[in-house]
C-alpha atoms as a PDB file:
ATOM      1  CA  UNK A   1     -41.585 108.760 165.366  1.00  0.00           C
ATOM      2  CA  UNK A   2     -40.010 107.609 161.973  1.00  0.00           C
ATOM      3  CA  UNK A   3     -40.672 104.350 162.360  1.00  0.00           C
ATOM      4  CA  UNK A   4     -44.238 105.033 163.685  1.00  0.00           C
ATOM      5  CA  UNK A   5     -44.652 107.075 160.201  1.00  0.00           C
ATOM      6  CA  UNK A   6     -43.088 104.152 158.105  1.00  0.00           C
ATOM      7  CA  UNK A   7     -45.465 101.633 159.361  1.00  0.00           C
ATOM      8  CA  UNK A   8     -48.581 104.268 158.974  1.00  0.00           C
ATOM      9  CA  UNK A   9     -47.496 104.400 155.026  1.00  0.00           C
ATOM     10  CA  UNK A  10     -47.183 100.840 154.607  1.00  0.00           C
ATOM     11  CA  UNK A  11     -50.530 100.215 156.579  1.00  0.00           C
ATOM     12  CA  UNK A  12     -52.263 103.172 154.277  1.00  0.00           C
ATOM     13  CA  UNK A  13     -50.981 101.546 151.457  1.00  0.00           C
ATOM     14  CA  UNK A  14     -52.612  98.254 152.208  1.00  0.00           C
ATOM     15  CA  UNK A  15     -55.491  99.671 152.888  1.00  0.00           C
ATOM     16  CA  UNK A  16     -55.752 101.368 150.074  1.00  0.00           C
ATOM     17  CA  UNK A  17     -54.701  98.122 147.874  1.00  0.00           C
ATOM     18  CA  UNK A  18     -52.531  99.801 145.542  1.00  0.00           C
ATOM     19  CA  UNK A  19     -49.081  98.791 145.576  1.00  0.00           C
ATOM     20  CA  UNK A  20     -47.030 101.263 143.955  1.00  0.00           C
ATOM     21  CA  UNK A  21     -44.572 101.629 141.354  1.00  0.00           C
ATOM     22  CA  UNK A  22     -43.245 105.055 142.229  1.00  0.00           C
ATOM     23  CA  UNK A  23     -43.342 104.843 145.781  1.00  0.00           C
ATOM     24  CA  UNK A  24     -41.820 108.955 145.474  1.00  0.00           C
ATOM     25  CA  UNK A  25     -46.027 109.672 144.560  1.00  0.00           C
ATOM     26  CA  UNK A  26     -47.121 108.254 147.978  1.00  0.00           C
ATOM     27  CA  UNK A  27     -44.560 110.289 149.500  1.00  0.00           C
ATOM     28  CA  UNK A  28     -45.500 113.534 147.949  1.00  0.00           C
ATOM     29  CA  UNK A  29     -49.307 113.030 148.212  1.00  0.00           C
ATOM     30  CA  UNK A  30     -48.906 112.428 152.143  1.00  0.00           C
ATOM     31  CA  UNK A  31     -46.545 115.735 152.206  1.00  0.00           C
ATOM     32  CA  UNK A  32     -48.403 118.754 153.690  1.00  0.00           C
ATOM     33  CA  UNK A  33     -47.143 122.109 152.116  1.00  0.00           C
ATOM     34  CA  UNK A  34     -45.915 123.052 155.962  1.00  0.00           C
ATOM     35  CA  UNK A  35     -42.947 120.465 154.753  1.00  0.00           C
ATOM     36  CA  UNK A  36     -41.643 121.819 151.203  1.00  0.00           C
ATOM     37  CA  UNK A  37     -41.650 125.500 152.470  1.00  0.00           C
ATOM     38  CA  UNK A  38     -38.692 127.400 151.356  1.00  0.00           C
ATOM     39  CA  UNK A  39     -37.481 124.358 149.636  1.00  0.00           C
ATOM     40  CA  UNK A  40     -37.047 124.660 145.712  1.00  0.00           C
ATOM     41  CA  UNK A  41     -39.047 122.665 143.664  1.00  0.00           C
ATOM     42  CA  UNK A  42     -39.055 119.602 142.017  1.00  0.00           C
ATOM     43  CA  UNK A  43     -38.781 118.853 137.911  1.00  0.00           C
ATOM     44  CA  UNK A  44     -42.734 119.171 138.718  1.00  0.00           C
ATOM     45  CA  UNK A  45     -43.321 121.567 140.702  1.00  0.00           C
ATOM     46  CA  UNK A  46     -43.458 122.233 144.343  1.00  0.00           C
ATOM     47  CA  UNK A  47     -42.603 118.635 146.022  1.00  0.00           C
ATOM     48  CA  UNK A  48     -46.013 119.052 148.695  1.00  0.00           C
ATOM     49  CA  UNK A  49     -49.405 117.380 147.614  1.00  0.00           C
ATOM     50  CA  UNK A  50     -51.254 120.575 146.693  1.00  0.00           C
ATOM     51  CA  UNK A  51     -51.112 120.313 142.911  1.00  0.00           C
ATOM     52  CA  UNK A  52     -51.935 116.429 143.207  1.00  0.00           C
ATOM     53  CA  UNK A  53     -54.644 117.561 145.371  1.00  0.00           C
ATOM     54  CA  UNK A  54     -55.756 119.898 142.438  1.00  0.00           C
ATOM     55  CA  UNK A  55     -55.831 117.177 140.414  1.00  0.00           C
ATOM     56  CA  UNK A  56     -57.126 114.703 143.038  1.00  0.00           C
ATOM     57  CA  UNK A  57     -60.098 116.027 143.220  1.00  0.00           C
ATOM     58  CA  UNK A  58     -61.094 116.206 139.287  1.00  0.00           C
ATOM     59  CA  UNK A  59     -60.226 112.264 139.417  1.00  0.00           C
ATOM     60  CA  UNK A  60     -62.730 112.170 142.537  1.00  0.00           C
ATOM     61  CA  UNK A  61     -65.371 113.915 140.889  1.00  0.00           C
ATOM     62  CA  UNK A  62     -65.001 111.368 137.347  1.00  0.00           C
ATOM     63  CA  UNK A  63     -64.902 108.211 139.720  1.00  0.00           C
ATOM     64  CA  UNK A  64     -68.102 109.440 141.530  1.00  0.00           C
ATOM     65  CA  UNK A  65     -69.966 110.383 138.449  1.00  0.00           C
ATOM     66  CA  UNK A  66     -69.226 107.669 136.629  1.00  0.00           C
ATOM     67  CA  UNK A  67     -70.753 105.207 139.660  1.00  0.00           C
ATOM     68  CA  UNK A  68     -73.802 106.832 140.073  1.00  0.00           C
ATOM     69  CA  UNK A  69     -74.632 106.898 136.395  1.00  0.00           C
ATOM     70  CA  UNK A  70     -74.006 103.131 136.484  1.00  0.00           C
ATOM     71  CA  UNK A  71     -75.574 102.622 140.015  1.00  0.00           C
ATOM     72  CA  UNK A  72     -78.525 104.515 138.968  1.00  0.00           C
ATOM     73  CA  UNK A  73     -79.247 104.390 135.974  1.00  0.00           C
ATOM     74  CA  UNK A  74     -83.106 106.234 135.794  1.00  0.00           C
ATOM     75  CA  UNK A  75     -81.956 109.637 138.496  1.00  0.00           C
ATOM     76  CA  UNK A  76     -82.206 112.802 137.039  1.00  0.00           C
ATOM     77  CA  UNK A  77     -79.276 115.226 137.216  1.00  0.00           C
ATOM     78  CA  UNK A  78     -80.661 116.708 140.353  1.00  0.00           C
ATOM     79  CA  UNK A  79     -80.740 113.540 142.609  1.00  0.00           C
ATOM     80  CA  UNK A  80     -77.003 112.568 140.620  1.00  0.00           C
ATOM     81  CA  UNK A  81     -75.638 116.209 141.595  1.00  0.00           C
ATOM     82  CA  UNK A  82     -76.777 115.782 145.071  1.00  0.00           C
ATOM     83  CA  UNK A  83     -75.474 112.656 145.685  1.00  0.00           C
ATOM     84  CA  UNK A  84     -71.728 113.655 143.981  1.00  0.00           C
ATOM     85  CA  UNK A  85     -71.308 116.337 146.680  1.00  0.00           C
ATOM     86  CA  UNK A  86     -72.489 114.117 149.416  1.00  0.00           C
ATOM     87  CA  UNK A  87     -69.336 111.814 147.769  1.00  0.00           C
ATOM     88  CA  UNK A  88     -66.802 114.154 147.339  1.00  0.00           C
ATOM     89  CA  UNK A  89     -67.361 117.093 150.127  1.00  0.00           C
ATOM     90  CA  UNK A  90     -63.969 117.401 152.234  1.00  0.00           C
ATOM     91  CA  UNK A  91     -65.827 115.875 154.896  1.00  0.00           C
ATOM     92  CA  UNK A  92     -66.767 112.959 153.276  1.00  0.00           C
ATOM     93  CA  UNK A  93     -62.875 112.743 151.977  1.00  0.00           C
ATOM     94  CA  UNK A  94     -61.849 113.029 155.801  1.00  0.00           C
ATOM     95  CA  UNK A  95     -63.703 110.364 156.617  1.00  0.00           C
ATOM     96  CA  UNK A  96     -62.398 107.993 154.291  1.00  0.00           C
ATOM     97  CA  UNK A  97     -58.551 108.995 155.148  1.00  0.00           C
ATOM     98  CA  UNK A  98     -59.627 108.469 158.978  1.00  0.00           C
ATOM     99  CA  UNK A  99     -60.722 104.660 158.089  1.00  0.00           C
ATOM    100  CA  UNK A 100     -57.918 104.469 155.774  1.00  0.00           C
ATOM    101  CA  UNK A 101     -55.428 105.945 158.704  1.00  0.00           C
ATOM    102  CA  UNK A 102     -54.248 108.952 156.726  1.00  0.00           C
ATOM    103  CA  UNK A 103     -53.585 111.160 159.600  1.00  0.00           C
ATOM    104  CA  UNK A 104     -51.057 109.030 161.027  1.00  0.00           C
ATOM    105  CA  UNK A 105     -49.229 108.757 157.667  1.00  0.00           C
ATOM    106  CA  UNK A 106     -49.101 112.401 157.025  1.00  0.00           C
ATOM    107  CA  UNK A 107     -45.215 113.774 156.480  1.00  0.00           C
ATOM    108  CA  UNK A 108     -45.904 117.426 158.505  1.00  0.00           C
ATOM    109  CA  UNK A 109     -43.943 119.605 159.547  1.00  0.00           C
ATOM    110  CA  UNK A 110     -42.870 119.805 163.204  1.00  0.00           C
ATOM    111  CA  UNK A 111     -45.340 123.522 163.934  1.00  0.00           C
ATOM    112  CA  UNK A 112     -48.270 121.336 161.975  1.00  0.00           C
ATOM    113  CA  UNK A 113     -47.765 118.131 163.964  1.00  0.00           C
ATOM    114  CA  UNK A 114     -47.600 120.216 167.034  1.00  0.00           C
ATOM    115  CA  UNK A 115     -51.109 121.414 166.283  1.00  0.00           C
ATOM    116  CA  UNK A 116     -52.271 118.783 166.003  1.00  0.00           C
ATOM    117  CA  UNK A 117     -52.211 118.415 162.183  1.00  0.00           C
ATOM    118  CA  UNK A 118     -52.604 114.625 162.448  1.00  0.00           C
ATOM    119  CA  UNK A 119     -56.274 114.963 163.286  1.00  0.00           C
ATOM    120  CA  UNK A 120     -57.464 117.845 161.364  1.00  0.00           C
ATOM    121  CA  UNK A 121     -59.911 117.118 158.989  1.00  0.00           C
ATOM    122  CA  UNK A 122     -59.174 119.253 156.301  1.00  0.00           C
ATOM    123  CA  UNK A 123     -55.277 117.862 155.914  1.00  0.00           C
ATOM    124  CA  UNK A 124     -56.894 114.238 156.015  1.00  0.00           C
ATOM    125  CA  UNK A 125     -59.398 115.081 153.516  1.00  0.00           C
ATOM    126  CA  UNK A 126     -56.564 117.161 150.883  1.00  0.00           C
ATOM    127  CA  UNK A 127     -54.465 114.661 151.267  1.00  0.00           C
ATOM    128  CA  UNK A 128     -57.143 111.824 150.168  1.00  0.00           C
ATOM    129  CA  UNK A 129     -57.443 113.690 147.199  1.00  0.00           C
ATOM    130  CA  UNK A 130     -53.772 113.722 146.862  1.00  0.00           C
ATOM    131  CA  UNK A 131     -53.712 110.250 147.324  1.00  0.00           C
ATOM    132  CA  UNK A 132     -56.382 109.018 144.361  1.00  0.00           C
ATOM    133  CA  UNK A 133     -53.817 111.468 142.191  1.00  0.00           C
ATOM    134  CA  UNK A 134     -50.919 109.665 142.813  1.00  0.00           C
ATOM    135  CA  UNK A 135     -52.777 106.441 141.728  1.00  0.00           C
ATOM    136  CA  UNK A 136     -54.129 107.684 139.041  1.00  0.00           C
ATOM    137  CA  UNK A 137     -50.200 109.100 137.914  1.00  0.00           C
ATOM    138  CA  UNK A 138     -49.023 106.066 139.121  1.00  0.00           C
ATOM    139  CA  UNK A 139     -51.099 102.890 137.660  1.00  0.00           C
ATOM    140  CA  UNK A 140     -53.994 104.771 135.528  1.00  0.00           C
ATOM    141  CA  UNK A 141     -57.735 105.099 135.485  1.00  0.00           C
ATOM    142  CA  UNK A 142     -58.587 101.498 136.286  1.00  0.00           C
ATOM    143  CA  UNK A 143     -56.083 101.513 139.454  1.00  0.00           C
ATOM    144  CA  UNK A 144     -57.958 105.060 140.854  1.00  0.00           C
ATOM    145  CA  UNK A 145     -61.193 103.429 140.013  1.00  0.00           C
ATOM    146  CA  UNK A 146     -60.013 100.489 142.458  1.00  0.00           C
ATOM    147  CA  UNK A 147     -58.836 102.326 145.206  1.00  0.00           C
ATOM    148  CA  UNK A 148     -62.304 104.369 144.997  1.00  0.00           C
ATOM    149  CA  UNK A 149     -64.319 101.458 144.812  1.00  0.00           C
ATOM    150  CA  UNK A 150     -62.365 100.253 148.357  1.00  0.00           C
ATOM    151  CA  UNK A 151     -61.904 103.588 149.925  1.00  0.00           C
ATOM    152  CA  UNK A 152     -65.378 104.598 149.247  1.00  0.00           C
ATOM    153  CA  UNK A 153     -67.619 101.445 150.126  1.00  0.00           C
ATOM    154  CA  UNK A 154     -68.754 102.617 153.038  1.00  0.00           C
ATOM    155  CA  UNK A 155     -70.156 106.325 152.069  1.00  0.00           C
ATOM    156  CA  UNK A 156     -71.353 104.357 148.848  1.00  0.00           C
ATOM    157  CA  UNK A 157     -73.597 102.242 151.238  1.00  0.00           C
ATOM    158  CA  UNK A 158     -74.841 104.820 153.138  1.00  0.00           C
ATOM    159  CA  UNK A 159     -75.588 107.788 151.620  1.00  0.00           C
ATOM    160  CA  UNK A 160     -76.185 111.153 153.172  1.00  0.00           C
ATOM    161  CA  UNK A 161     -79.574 112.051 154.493  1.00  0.00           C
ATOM    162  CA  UNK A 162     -81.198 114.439 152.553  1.00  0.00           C
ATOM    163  CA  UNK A 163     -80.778 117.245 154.930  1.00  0.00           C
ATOM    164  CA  UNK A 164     -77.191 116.769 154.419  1.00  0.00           C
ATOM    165  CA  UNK A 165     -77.045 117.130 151.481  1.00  0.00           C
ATOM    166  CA  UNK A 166     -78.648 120.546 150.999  1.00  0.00           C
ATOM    167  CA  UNK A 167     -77.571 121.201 155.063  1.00  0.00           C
ATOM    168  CA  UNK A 168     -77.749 125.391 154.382  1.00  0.00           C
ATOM    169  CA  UNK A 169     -81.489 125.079 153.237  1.00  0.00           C
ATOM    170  CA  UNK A 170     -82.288 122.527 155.898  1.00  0.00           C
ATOM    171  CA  UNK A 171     -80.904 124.690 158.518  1.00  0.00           C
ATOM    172  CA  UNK A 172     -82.613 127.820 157.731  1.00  0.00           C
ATOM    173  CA  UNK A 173     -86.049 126.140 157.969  1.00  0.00           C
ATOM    174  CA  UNK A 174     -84.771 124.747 161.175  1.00  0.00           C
ATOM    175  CA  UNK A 175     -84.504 128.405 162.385  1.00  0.00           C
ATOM    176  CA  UNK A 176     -87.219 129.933 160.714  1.00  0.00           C
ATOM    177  CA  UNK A 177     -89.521 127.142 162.209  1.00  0.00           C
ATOM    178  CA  UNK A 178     -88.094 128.444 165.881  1.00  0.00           C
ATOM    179  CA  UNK A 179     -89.030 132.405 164.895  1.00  0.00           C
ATOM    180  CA  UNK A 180     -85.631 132.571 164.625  1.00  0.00           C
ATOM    181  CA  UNK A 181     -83.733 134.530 161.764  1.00  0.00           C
ATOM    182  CA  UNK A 182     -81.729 133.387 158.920  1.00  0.00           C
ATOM    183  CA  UNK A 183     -78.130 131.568 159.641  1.00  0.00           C
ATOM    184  CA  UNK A 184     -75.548 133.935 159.177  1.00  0.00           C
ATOM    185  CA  UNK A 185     -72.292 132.962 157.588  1.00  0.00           C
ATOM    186  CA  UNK A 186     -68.618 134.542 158.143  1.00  0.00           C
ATOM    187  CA  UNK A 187     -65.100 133.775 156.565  1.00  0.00           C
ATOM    188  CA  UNK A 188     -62.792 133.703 159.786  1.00  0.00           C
ATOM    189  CA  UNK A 189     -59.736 132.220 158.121  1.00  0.00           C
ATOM    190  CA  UNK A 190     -58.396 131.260 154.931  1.00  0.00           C
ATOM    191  CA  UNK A 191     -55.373 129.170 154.217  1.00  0.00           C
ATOM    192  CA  UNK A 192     -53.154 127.927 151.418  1.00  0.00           C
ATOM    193  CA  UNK A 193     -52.161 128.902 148.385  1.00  0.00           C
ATOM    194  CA  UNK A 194     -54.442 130.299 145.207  1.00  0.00           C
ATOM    195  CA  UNK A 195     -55.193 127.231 143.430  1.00  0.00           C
ATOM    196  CA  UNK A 196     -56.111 125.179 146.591  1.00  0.00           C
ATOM    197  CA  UNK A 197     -57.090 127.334 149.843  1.00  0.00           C
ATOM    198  CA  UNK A 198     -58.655 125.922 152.433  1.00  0.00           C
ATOM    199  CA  UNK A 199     -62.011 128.374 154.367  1.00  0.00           C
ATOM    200  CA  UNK A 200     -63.162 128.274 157.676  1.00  0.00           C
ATOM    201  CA  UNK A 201     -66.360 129.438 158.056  1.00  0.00           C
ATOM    202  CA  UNK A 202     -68.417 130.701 161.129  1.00  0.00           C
ATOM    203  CA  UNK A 203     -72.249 129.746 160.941  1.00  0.00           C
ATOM    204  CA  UNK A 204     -74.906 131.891 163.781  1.00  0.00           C
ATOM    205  CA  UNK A 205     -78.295 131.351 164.532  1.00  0.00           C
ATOM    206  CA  UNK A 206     -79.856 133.303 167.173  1.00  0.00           C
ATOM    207  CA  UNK A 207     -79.842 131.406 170.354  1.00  0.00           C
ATOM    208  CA  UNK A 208     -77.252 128.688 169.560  1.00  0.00           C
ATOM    209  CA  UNK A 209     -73.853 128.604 170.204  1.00  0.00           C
ATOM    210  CA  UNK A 210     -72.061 129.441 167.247  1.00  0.00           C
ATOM    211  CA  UNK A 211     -69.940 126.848 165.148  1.00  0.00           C
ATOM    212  CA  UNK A 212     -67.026 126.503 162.532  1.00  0.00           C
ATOM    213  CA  UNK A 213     -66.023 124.543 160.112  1.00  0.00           C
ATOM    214  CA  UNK A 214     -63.433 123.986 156.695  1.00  0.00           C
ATOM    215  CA  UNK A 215     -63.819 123.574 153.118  1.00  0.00           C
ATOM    216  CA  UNK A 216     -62.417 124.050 149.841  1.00  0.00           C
ATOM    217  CA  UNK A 217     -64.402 126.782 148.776  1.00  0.00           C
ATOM    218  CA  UNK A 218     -66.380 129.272 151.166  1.00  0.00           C
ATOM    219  CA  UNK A 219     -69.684 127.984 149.806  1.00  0.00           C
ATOM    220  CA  UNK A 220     -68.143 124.372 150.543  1.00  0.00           C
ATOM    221  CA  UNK A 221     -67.398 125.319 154.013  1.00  0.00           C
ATOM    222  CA  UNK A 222     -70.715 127.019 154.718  1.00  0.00           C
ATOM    223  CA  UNK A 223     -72.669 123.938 153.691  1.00  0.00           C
ATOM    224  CA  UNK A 224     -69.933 122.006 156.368  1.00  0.00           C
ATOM    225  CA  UNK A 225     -70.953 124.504 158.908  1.00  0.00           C
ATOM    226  CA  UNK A 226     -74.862 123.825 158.698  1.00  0.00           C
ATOM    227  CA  UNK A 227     -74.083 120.274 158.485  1.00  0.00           C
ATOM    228  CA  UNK A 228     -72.200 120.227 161.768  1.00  0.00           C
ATOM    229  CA  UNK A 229     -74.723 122.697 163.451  1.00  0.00           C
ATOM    230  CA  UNK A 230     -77.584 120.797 162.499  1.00  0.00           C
ATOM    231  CA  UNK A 231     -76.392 117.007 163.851  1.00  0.00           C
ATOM    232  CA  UNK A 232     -74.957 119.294 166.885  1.00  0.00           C
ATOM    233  CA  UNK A 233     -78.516 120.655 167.611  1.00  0.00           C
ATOM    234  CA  UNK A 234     -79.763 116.639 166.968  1.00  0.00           C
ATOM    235  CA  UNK A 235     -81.782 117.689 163.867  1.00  0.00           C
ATOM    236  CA  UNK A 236     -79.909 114.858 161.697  1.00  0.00           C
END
């Protein structure tokens, strides 16, 4: 299983086209917190990707601001602020670290591989984040800006639907336009530590089989929810 890992990191690694310097960065951005627990820390802190996650996803949000001002230059903040969170929602993030073969790379520990940690979105999408940090620690602005550029080409090309990208608003006219009432929306679970938890959300709608889904914050994970119900129920 190593050896399986190994290759996984040196095939992320390519595929991310950064080689780096401080290989000890890669490690620790692909190191769920399920690793370093009970371990004392490093000269920087706990050695699991959370805090370059923290900071992952402020170099995200830069990189993705900073293309769609240049992409398009004449939108107004409310068509750039739409398209960032289509960009940088964890779901968006897991999909780039499942083309980039994140999951296989991850360094989990043996309860979270059992669980099948490998494929869950949310650890593929925190560790993305993790990833751009180390990048950014590890060769600067211009090498993130690279590795966003590749990892990102293909959400770049094909941008959410607009139902996606306001997927709460979209699904309560989907409900109301069935006599239905509102979507309701529940916090089942919450995981991780202050700085960087992790929400599952419930989302109902009379009549439907109920759903869940993750997010960063709970209003992050809502929006995932209506977003799953709603290509689920074939409306996207």
């Amino acid at each position: 299983m190593a050896d399986r890992r190994a290759e996984a990191v040196t095939a992320l690694a390519q595929a991310m086209g950064h080689a780096f310097r401080d290989r000890k960065l890669l490690e620790r951005a692909l190191t769920h917190a399920s690793v370093a627990e009970g371990a004392p820390p490093g000269p920087h802190g706990p050695m699991d990707n959370e805090r370059l996650e923290f900071l992952g996803d402020r170099v995200l949000g830069l990189l993705v601001a900073d293309r769609l001002c240049r992409d398009y230059p004449l939108a107004d903040e409310g068509r750039l602020s739409s398209a960032l969170h289509g960009l940088v929602d964890k779901a968006a993030c897991a999909r780039v670290g499942e083309r980039l073969g994140v999951g296989e790379a991850l360094r989990l520990s043996p309860g979270e591989t059992k669980s099948g940690g490998r494929r869950k979105a949310g650890l593929i999408a925190d560790a993305v984040e993790a990833l751009l940090a180390a990048v950014w620690l590890d060769g600067g602005i211009e090498a993130a800006r690279a590795v966003f550029d590749r990892a990102w080409a293909y959400e770049l090309a094909t941008p959410a639907p607009a139902a996606v990208n306001n997927p709460k608003s979209a699904l309560q006219e989907w409900a109301q336009g069935r006599g239905r009432p509102l979507p309701t929306y529940a916090v089942t679970h919450r995981t991780g530590s202050d700085h960087a938890p992790t929400f599952t959300v419930e989302v109902r709608v009379d009549g439907v089989e109920p759903l869940t889904a993750q997010g960063r914050s709970r209003q992050e994970a809502e929006k995932a929810a209506a977003t799953a119900l709603l290509k689920r129920e074939g409306v996207i």
